[in-house]
Protein backbone atom coordinates (compact mmCIF):
# COMPACT_ATOMS: atom_id res chain seq x y z
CA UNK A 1 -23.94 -9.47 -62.14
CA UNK A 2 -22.43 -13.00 -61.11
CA UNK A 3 -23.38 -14.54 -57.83
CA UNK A 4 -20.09 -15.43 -55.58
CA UNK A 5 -20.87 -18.90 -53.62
CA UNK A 6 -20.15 -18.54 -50.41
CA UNK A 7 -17.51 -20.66 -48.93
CA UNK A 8 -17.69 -21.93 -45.31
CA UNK A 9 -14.77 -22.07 -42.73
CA UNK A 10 -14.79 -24.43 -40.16
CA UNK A 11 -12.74 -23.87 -37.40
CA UNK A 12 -11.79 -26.77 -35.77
CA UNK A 13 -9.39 -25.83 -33.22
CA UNK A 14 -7.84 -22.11 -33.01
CA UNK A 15 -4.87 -22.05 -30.36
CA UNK A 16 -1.85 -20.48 -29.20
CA UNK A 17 0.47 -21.09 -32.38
CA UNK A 18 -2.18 -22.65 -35.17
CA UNK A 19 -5.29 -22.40 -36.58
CA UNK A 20 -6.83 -25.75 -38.03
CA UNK A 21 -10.41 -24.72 -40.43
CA UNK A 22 -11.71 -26.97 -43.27
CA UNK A 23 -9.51 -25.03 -45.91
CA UNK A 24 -6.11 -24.56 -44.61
CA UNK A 25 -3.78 -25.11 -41.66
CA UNK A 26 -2.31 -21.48 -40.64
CA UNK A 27 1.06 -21.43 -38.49
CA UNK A 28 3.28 -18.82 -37.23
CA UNK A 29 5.51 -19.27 -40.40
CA UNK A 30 3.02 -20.03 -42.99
CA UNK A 31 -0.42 -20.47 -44.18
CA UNK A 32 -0.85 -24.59 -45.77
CA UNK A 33 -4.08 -25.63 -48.04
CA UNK A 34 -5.37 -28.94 -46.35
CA UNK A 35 -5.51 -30.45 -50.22
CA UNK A 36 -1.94 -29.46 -50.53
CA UNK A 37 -1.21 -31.65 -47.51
CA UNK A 38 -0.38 -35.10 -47.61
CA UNK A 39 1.58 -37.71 -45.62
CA UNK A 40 0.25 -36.28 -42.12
CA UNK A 41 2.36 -38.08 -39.28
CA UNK A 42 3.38 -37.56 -35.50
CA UNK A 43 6.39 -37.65 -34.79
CA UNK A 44 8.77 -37.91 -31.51
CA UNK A 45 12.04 -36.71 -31.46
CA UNK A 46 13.78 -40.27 -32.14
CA UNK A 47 16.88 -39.98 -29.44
CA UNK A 48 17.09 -38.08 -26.54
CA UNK A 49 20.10 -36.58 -26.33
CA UNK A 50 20.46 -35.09 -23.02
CA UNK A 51 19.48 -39.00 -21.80
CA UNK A 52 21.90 -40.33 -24.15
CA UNK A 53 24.56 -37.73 -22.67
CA UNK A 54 23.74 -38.05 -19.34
CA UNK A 55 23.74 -41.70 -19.53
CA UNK A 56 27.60 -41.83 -21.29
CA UNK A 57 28.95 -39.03 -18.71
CA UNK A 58 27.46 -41.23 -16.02
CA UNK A 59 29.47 -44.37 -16.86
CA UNK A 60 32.46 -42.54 -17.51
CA UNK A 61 32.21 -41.08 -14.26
CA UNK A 62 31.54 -44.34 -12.78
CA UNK A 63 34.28 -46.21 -14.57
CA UNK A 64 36.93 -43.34 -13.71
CA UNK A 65 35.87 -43.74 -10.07
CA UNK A 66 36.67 -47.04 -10.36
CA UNK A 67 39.94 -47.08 -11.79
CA UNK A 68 41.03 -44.04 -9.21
CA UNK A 69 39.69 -46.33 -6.62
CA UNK A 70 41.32 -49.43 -7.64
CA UNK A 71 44.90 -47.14 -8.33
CA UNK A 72 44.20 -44.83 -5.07
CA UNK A 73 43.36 -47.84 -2.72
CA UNK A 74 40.42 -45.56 -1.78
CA UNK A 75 37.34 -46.51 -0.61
CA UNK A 76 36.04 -42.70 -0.15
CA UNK A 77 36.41 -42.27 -4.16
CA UNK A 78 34.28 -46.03 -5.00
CA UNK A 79 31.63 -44.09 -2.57
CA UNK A 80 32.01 -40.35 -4.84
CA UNK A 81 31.76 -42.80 -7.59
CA UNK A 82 28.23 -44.61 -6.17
CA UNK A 83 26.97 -41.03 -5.18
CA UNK A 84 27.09 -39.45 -8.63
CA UNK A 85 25.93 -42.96 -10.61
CA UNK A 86 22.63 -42.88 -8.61
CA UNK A 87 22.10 -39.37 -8.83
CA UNK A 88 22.57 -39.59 -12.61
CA UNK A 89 20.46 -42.68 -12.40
CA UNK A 90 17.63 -40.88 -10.54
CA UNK A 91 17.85 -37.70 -12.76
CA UNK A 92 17.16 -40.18 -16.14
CA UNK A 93 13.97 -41.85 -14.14
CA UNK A 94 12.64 -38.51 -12.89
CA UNK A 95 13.27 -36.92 -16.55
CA UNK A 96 11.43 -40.31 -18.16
CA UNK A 97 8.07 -39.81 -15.91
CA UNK A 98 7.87 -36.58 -16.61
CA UNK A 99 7.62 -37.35 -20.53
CA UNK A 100 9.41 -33.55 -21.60
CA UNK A 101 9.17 -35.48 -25.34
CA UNK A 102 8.61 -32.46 -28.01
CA UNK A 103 5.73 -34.44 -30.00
CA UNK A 104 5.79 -33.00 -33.61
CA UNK A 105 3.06 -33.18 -36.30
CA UNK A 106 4.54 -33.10 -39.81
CA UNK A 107 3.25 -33.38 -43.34
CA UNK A 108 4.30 -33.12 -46.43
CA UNK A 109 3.45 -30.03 -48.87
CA UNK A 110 4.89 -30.50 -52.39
CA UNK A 111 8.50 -31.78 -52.48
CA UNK A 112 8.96 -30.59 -48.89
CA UNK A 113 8.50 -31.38 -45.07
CA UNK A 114 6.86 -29.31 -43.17
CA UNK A 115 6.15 -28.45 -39.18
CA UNK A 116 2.82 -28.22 -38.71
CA UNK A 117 2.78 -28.41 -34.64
CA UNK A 118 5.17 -28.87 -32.00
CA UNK A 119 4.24 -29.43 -28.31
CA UNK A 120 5.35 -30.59 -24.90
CA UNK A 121 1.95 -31.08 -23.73
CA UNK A 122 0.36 -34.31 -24.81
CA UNK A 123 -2.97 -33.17 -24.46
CA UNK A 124 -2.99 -29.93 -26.29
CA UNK A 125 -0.87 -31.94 -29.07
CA UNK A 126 -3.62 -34.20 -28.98
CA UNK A 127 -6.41 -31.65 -29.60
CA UNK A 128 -4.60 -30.39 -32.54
CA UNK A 129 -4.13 -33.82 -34.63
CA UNK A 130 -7.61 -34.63 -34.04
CA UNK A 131 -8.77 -31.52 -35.18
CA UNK A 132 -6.31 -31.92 -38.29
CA UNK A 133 -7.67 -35.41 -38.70
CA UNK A 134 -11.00 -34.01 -38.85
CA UNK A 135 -10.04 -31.26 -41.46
CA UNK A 136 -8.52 -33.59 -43.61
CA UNK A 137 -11.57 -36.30 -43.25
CA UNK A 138 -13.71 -32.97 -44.36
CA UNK A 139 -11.53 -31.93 -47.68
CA UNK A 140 -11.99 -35.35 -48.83
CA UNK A 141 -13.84 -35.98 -52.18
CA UNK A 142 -17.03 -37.81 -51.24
CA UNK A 143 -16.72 -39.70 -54.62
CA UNK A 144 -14.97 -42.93 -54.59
């Protein structure tokens, strides 16, 4: 009768959504080997497009004001036209501080990208890469 070795799992972070052990990386959608893994990397989502979109509807708005104003000979419309500018302005200031940036953690896994995590929260998001970081730091060979 053969003796099985037993094989440890770590668990370095278990959480709403993932699992990170010392073998493998388990999601909603799937179930990755940390050897499998490579290229790890955060990522942010490179444009905002609700800033971008509020910011291009604001100067429209504030350059059709302008040209009603100027047409019009109305000073009430150049005032509309103020009004919504700094309330678009305040809206893209109040949406930078509070940082709603999905942070992402991808890798790659064969020919293929994958999502490992995705969070608003910058601390939980932080939690899980350093427990990945420490998974992966663990499945290394110890041989140079």
């Amino acid at each position: 009768m053969a003796v099985k070795p037993e094989i440890w799992v770590i668990v370095y972070y278990r959480g709403p959504g993932i699992v990170v052990t010392s073998h493998y990386i388990e999601t909603g959608e799937a179930r990755h080997r940390i050897r499998d893994l490579r290229a790890i990397r955060r990522a942010e989502a490179a444009e905002r497009y609700a800033h971008l979109l509020a910011l291009g509807l604001g100067v429209v708005e504030v350059g059709a004001s302008a040209g009603l104003a100027v047409a019009y000979a109305s000073p009430l419309v150049v005032v509309a036209g103020l009004v919504a500018a700094a309330a678009t302005a305040t809206a893209l200031i109040l949406g930078e501080r509070r940082g709603s940036r999905w942070a992402t953690l991808e890798a790659t896994s064969g020919n293929r990208r994958v999502v490992l995590y995705r969070s608003r929260s910058s601390r939980e998001f932080q939690r899980v890469r350093r427990a990945v970081i420490r998974a992966v730091e663990a499945d290394r060979d110890p041989r140079p």
